[in-house]
C-alpha atoms as a PDB file:
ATOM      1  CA  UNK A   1       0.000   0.000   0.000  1.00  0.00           C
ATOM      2  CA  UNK A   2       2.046   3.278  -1.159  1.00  0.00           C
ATOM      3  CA  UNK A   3       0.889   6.323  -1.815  1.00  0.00           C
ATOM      4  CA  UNK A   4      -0.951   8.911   0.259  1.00  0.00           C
ATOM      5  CA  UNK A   5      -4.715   8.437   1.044  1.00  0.00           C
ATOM      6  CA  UNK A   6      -5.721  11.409   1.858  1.00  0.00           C
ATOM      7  CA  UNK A   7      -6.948  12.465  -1.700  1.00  0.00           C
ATOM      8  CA  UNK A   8      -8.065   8.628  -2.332  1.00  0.00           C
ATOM      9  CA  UNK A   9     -12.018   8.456  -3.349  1.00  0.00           C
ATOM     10  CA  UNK A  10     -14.671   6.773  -1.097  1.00  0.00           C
ATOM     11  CA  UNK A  11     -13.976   3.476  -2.660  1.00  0.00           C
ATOM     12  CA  UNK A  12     -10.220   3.659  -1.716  1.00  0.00           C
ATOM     13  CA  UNK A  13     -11.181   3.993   1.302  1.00  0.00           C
ATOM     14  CA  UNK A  14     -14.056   1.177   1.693  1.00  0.00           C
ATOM     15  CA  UNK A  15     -10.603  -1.158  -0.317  1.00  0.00           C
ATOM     16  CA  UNK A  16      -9.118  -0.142   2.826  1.00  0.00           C
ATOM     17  CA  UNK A  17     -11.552  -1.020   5.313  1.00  0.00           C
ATOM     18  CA  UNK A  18     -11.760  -4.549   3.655  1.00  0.00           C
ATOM     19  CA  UNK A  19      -8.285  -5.241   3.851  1.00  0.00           C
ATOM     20  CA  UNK A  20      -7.926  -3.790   7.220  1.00  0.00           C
ATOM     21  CA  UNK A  21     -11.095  -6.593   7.904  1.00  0.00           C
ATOM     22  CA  UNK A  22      -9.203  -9.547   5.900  1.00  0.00           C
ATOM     23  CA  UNK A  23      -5.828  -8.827   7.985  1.00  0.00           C
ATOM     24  CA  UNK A  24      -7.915  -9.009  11.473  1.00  0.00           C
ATOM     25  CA  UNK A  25      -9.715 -12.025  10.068  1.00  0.00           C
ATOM     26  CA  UNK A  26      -6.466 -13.736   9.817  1.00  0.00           C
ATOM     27  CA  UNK A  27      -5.009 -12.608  13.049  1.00  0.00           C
ATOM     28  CA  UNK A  28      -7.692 -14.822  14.076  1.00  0.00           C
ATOM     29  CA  UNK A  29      -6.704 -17.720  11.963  1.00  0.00           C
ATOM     30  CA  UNK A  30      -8.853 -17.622   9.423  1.00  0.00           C
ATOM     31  CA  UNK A  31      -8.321 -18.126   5.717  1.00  0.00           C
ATOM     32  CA  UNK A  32      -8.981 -15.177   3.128  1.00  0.00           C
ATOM     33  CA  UNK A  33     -10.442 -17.326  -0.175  1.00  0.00           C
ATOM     34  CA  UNK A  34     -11.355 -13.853  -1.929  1.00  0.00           C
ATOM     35  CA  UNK A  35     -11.522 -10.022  -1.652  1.00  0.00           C
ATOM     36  CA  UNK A  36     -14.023  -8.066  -3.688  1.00  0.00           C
ATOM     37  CA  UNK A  37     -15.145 -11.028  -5.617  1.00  0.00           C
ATOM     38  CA  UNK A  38     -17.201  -9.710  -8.266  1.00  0.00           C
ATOM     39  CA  UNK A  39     -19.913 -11.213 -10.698  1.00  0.00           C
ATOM     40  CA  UNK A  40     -23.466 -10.260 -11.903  1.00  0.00           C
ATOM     41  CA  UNK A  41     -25.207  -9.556  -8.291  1.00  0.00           C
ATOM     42  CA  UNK A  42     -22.427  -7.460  -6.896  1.00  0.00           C
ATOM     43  CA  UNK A  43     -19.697  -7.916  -4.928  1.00  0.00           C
ATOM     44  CA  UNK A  44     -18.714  -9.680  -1.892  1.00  0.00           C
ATOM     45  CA  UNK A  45     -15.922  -7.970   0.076  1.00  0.00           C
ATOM     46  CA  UNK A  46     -14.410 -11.125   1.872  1.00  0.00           C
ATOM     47  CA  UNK A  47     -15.109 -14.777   1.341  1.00  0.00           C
ATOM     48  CA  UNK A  48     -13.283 -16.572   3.956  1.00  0.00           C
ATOM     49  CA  UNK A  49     -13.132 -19.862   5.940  1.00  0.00           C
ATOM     50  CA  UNK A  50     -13.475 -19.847   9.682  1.00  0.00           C
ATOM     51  CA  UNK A  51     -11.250 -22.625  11.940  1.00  0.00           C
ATOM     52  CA  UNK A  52     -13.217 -22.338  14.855  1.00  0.00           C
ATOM     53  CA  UNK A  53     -14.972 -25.266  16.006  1.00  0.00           C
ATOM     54  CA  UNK A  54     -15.719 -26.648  12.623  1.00  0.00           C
ATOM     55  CA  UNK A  55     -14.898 -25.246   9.531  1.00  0.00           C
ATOM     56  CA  UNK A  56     -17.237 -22.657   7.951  1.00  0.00           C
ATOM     57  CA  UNK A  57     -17.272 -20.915   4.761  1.00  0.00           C
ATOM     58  CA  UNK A  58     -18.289 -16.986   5.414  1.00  0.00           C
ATOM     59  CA  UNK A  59     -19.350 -14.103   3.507  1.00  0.00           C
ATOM     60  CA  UNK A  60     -18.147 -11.072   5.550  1.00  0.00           C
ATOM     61  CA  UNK A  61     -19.853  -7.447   4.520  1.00  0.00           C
ATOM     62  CA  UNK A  62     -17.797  -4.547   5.294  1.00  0.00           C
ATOM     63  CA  UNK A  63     -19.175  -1.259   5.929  1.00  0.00           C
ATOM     64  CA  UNK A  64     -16.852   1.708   6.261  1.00  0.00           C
ATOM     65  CA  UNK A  65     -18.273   4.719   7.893  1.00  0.00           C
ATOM     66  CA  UNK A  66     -16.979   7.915   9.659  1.00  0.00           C
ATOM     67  CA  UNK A  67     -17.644   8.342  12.952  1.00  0.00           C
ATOM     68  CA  UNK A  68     -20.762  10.903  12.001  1.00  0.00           C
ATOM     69  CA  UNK A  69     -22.890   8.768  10.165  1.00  0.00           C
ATOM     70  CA  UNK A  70     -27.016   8.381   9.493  1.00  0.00           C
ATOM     71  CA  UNK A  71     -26.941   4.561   9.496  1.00  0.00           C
ATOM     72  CA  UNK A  72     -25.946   3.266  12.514  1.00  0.00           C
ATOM     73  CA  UNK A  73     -21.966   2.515  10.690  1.00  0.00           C
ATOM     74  CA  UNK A  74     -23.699   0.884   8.024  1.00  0.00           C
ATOM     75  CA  UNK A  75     -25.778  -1.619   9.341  1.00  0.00           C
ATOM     76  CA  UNK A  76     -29.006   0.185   8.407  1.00  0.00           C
ATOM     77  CA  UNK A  77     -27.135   0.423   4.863  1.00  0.00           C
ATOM     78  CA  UNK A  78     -28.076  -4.048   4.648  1.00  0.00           C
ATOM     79  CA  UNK A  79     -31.774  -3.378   3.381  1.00  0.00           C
ATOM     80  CA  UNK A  80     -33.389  -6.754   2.343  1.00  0.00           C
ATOM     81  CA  UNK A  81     -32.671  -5.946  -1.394  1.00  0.00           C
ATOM     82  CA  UNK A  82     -28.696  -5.778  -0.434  1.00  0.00           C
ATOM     83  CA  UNK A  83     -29.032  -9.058   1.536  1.00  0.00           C
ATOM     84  CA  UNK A  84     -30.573 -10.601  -1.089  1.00  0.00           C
ATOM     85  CA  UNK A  85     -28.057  -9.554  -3.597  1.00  0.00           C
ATOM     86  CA  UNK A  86     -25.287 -10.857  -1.449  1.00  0.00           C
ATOM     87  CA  UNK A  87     -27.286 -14.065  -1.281  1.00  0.00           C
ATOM     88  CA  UNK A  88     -27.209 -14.453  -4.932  1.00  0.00           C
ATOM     89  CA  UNK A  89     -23.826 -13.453  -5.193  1.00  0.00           C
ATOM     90  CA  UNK A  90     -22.743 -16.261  -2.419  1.00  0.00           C
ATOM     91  CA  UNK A  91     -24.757 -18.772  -4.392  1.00  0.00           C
ATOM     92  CA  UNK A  92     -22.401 -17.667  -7.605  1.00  0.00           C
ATOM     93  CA  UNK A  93     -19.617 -18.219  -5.494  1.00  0.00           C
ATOM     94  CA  UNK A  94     -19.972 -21.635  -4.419  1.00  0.00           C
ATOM     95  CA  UNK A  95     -21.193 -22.415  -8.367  1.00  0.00           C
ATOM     96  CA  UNK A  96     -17.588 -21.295  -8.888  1.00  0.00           C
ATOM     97  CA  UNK A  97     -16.393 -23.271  -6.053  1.00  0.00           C
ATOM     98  CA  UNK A  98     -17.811 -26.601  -6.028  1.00  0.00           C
ATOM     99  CA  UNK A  99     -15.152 -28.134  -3.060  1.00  0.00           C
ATOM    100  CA  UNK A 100     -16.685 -25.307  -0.722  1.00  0.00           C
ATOM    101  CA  UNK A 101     -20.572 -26.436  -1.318  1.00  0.00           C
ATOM    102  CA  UNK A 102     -20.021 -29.004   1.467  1.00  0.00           C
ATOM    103  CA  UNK A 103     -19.157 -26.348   4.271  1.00  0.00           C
ATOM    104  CA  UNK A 104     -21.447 -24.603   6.509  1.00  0.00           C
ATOM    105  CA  UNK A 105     -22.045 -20.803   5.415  1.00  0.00           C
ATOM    106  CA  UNK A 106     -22.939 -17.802   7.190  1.00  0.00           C
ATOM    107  CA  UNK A 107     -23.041 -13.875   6.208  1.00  0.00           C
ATOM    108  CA  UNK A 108     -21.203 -11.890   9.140  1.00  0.00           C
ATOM    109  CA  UNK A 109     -20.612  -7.740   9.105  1.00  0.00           C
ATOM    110  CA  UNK A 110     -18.182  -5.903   9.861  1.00  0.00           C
ATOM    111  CA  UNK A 111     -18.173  -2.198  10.940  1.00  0.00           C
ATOM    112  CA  UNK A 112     -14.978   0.016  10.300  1.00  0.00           C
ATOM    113  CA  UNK A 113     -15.096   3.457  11.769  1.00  0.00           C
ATOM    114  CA  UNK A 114     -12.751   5.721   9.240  1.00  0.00           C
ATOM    115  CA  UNK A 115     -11.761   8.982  10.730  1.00  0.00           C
ATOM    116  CA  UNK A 116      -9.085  11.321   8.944  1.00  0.00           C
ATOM    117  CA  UNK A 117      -5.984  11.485  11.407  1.00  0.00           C
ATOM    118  CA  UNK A 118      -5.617  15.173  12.057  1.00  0.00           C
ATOM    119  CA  UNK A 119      -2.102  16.785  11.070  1.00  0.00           C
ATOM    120  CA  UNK A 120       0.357  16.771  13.561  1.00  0.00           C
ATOM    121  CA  UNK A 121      -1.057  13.246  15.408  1.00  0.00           C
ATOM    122  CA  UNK A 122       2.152  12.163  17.405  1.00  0.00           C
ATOM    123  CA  UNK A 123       0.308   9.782  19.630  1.00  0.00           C
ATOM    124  CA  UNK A 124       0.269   7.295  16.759  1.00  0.00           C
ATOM    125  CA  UNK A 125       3.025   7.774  13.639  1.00  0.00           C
ATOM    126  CA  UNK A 126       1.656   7.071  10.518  1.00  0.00           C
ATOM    127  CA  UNK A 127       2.470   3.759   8.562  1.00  0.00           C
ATOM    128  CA  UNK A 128       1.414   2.050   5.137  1.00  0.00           C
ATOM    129  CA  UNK A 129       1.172  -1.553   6.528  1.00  0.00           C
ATOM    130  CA  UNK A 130      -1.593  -2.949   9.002  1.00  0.00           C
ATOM    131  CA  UNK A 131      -0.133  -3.372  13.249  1.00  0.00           C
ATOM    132  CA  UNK A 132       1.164  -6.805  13.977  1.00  0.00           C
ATOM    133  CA  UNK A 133      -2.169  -6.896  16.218  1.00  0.00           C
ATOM    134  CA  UNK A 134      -5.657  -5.460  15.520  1.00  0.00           C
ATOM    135  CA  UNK A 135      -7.941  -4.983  18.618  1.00  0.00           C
ATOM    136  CA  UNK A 136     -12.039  -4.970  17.983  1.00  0.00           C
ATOM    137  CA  UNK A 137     -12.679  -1.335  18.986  1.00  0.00           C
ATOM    138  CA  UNK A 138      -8.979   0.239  19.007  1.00  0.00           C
ATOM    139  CA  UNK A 139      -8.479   2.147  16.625  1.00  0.00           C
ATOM    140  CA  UNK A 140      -4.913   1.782  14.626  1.00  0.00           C
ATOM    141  CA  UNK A 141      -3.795   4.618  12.199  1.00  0.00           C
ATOM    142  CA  UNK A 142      -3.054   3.907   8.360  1.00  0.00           C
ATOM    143  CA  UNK A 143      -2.001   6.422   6.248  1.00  0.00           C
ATOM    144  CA  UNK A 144      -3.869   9.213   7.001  1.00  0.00           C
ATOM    145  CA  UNK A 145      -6.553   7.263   8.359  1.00  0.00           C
ATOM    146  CA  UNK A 146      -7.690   5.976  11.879  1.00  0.00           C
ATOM    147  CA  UNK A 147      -9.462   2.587  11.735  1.00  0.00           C
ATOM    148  CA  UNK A 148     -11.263   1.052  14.129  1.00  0.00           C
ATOM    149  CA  UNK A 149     -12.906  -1.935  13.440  1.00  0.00           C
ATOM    150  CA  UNK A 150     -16.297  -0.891  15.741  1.00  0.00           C
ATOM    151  CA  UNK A 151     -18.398  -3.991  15.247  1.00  0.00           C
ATOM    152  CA  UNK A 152     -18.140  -7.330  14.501  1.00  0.00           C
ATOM    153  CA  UNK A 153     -21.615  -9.072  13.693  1.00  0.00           C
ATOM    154  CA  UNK A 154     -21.326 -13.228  13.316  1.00  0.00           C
ATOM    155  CA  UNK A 155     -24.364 -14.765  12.007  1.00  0.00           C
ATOM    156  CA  UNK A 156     -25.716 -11.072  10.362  1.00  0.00           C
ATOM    157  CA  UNK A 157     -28.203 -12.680   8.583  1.00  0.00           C
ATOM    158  CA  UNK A 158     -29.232 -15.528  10.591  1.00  0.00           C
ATOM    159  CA  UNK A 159     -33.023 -15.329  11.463  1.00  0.00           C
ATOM    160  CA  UNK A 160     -33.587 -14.260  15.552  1.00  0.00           C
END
């Protein structure tokens, strides 16, 4: 990752969020199968396999969001039309993937809080690659960015 972000569009930033996501995800020991996997229904930011317990295939949303936002970090922003999209999408995927059609899946969301670092921020130097250690709800700086991954949602979609 080179370059400064600070000029980078909204979509640079949401790529940033998602790998910022993946690198946590693996932290925790999960496998990253794909990262903005795209095909007729959309996109799904992160297709990865989670170790714990038994093996599961999941489809992990990421919404990036500043810290003043109207939906709730983006969790209002997974109407049932979106969730349905990344339902078709998922289906796509494992058509793609016939060895993965066996595992369990799940949809799980993930919120990123992106704040601009203001000038001058000695409390945490700048740096182009992600900390050896991500904390849920610490934030880390990036670039010219502080992330904090706010929420993480397992089971998003599963019925209450």
């Amino acid at each position: 990752m080179g370059g400064s972000r600070s000029s980078q569009s909204q979509g640079s930033v949401g790529q940033l969020a998602e790998d910022f996501v993946a690198h946590w995800l693996q932290q925790q020991g999960w496998q990253i199968l794909a990262q903005r996997w795209h095909c007729r229904w959309g996109e799904l930011d992160i297709v990865a396999i989670d170790p714990s317990t038994q093996p599961c295939l999941v489809f992990v949303e990421v919404k990036a969001r500043r810290r003043s936002n109207w939906d709730a970090d983006g969790l209002l922003a997974i109407t049932p039309t979106k969730r349905e999209k990344l339902e078709q999408a998922a289906q796509l995927f494992l058509v793609a993937h016939e060895s993965l059609v066996e595992l369990p899946c799940r949809f799980d969301v993930a919120a990123v809080r992106v704040d601009e670092a203001m000038a001058g921020t000695s409390a945490m130097a700048p740096t182009l690659a992600f900390p050896e250690r991500i904390e849920l709800g610490r934030s880390v700086q990036i670039d010219n960015y502080q992330l904090t991954l706010h929420h993480y949602i397992t089971g998003a979609f599963d019925a209450s």
